[in-house]
PDB file of N, CA and C in Angstrom:
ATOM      1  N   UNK A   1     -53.062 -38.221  86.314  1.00  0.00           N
ATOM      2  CA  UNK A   1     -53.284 -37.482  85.079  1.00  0.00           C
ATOM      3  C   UNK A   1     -54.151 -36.266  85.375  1.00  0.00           C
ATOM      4  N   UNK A   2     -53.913 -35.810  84.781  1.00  0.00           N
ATOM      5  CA  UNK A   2     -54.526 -33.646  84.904  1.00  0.00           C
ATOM      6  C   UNK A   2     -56.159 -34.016  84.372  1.00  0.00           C
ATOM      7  N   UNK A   3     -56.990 -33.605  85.098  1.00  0.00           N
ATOM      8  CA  UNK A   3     -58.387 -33.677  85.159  1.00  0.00           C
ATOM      9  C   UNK A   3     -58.789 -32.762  83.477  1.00  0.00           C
ATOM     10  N   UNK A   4     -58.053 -32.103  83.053  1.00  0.00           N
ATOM     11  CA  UNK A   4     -58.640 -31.354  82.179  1.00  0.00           C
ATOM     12  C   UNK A   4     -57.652 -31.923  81.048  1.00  0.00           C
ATOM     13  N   UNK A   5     -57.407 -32.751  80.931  1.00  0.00           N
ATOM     14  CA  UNK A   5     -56.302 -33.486  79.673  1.00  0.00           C
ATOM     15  C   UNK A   5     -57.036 -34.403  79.689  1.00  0.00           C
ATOM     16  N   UNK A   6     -58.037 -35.078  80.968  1.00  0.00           N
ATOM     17  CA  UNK A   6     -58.517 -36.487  80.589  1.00  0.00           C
ATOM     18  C   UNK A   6     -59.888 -36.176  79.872  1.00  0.00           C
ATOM     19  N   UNK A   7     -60.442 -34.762  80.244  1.00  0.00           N
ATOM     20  CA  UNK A   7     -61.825 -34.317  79.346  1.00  0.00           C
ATOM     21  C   UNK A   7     -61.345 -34.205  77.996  1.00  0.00           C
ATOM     22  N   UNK A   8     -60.088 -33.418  77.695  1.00  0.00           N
ATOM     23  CA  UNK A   8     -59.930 -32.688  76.606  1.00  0.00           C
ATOM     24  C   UNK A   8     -59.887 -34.603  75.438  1.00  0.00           C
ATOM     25  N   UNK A   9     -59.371 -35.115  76.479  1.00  0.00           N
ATOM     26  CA  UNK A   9     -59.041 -36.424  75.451  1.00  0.00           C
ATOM     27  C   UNK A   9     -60.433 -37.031  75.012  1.00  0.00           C
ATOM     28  N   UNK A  10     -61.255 -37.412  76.246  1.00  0.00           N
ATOM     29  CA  UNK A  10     -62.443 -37.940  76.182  1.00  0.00           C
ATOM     30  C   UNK A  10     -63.579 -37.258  74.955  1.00  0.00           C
ATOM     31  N   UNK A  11     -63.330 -35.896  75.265  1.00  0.00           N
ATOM     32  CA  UNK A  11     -64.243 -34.754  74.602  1.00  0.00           C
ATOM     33  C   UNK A  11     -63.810 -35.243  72.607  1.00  0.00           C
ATOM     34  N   UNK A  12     -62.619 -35.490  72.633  1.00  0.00           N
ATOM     35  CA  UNK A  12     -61.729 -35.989  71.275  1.00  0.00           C
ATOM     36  C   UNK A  12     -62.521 -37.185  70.741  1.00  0.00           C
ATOM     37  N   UNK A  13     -62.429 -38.365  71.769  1.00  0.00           N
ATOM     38  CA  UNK A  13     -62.695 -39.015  71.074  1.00  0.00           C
ATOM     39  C   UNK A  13     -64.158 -39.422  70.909  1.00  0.00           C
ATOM     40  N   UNK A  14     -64.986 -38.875  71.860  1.00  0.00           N
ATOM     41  CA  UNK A  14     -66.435 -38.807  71.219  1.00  0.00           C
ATOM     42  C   UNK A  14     -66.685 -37.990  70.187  1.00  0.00           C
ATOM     43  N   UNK A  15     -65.984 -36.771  70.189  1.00  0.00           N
ATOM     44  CA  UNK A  15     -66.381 -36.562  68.414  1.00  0.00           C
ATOM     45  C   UNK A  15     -65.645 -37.260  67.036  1.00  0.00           C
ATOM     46  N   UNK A  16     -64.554 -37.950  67.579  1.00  0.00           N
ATOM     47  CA  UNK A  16     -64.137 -38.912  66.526  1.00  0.00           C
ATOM     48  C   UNK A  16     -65.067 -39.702  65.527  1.00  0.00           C
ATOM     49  N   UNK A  17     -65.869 -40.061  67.226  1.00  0.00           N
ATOM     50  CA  UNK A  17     -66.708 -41.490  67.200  1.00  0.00           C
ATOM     51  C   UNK A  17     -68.364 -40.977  65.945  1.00  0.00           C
ATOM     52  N   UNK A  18     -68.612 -39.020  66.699  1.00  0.00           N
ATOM     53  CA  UNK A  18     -69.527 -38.662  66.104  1.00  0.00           C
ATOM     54  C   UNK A  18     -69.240 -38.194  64.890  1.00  0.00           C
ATOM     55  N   UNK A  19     -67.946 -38.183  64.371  1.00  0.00           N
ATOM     56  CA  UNK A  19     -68.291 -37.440  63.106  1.00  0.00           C
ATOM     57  C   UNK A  19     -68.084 -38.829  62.241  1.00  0.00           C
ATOM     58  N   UNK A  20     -66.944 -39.710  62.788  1.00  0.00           N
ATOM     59  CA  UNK A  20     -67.016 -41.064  61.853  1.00  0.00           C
ATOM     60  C   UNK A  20     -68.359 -41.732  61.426  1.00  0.00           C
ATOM     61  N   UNK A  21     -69.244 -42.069  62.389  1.00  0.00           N
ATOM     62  CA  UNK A  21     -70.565 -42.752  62.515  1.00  0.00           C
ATOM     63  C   UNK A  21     -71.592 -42.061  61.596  1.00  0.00           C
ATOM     64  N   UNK A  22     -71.337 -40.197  61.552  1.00  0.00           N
ATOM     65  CA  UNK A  22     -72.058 -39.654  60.610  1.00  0.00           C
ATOM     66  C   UNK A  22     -71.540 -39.947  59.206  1.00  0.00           C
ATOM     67  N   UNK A  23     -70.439 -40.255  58.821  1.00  0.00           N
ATOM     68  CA  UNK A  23     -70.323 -40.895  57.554  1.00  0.00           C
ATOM     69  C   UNK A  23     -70.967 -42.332  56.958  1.00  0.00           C
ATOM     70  N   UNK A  24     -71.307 -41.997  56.166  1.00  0.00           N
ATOM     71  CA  UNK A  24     -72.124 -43.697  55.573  1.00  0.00           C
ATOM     72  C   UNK A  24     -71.137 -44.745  54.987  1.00  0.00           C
ATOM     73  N   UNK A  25     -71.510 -45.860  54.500  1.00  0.00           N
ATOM     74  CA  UNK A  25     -70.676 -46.850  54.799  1.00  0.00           C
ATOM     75  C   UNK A  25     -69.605 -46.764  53.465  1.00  0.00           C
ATOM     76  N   UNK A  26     -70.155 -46.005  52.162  1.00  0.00           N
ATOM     77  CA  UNK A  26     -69.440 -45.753  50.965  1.00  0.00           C
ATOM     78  C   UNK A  26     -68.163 -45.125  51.258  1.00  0.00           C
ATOM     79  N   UNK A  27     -68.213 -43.460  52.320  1.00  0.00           N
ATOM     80  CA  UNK A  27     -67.347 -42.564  52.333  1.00  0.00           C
ATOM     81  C   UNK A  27     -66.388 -43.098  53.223  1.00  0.00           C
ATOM     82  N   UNK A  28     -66.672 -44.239  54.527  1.00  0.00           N
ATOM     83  CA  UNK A  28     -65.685 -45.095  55.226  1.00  0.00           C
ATOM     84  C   UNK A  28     -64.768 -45.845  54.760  1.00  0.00           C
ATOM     85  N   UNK A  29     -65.556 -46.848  53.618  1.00  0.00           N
ATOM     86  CA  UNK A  29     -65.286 -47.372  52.604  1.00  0.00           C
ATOM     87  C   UNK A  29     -64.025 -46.667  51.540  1.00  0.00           C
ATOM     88  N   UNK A  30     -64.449 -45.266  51.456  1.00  0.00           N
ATOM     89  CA  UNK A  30     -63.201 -44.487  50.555  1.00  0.00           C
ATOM     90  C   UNK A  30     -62.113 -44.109  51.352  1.00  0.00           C
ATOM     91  N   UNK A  31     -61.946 -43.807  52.343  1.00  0.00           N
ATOM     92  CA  UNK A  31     -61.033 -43.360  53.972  1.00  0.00           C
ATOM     93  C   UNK A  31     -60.479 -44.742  54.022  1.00  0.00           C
ATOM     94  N   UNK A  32     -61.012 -46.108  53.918  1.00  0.00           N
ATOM     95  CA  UNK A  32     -59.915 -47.050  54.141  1.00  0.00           C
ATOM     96  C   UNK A  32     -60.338 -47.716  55.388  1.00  0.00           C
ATOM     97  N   UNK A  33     -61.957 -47.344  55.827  1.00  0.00           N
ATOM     98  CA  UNK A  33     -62.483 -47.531  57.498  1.00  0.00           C
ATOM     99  C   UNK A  33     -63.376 -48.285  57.565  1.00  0.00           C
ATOM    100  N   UNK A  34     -63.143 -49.261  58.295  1.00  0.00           N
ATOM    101  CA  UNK A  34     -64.129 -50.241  58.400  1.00  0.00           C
ATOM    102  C   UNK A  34     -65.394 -49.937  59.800  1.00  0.00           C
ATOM    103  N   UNK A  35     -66.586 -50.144  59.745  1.00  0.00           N
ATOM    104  CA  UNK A  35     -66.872 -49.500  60.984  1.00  0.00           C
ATOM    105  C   UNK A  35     -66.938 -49.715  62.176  1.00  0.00           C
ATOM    106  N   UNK A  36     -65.992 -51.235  62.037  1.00  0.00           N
ATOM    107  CA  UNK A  36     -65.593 -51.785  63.205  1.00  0.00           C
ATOM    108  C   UNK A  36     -64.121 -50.952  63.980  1.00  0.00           C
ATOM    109  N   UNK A  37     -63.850 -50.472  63.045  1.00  0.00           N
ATOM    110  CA  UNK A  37     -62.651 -49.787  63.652  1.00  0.00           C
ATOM    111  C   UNK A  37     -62.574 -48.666  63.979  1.00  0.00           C
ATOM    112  N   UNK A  38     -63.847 -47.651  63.781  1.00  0.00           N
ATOM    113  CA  UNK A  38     -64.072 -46.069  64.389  1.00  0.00           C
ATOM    114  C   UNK A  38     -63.672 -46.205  66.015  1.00  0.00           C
ATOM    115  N   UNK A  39     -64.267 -46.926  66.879  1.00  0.00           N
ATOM    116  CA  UNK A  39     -63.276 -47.221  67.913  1.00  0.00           C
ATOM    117  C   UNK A  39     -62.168 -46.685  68.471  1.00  0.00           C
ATOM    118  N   UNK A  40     -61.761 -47.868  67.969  1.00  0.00           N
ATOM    119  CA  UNK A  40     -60.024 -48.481  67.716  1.00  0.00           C
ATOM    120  C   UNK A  40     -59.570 -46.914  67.196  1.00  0.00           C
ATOM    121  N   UNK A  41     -59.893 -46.120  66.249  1.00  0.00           N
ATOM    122  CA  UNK A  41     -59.272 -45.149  66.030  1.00  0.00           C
ATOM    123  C   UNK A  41     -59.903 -43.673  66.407  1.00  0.00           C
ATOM    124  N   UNK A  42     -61.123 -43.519  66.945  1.00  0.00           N
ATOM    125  CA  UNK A  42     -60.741 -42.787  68.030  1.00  0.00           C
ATOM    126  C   UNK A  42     -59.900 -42.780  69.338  1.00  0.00           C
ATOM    127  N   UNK A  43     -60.084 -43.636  69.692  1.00  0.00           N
ATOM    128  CA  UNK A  43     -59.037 -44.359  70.754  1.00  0.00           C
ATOM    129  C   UNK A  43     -57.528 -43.404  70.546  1.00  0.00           C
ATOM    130  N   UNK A  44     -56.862 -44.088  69.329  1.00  0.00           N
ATOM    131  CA  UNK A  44     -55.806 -43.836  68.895  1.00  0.00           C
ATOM    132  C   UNK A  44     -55.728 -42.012  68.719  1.00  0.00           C
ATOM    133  N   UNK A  45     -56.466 -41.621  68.187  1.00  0.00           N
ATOM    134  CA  UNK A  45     -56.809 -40.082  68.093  1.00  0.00           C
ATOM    135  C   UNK A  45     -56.817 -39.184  68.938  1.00  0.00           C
ATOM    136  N   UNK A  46     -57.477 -39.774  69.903  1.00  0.00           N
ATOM    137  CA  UNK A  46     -57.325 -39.277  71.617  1.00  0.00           C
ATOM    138  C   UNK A  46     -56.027 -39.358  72.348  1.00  0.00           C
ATOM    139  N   UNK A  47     -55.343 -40.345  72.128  1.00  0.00           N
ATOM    140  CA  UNK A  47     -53.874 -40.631  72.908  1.00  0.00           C
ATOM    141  C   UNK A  47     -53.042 -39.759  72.622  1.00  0.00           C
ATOM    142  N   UNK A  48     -53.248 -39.191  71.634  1.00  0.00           N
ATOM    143  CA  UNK A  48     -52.126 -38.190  70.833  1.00  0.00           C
ATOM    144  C   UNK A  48     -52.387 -37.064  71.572  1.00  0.00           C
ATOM    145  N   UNK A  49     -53.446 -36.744  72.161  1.00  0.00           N
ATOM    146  CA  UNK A  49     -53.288 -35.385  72.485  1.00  0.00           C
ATOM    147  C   UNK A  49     -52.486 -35.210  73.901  1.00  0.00           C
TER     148      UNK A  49
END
């Protein structure tokens, strides 16, 4: 895998992780997100690219 596809992914899903985690548990709660699953869906967020 291309060294700069595996940052660009990585770089993805830590801000997934940072902008999910900056939401409180109400606005997760309205999104449908449990905060066991910010994870799981950065994860998923990242693969796409």
């Amino acid at each position: 895998m291309d060294i700069r596809k595996t940052f660009k992914r990585w770089s993805a899903y830590k801000q997934t992780v940072r902008e999910l985690n900056a939401l409180g548990n109400r606005e997760l709660n309205d999104l449908g997100i449990a905060r066991s699953d910010i994870e799981r869906i950065a994860r998923d967020h990242a693969s796409l690219l």
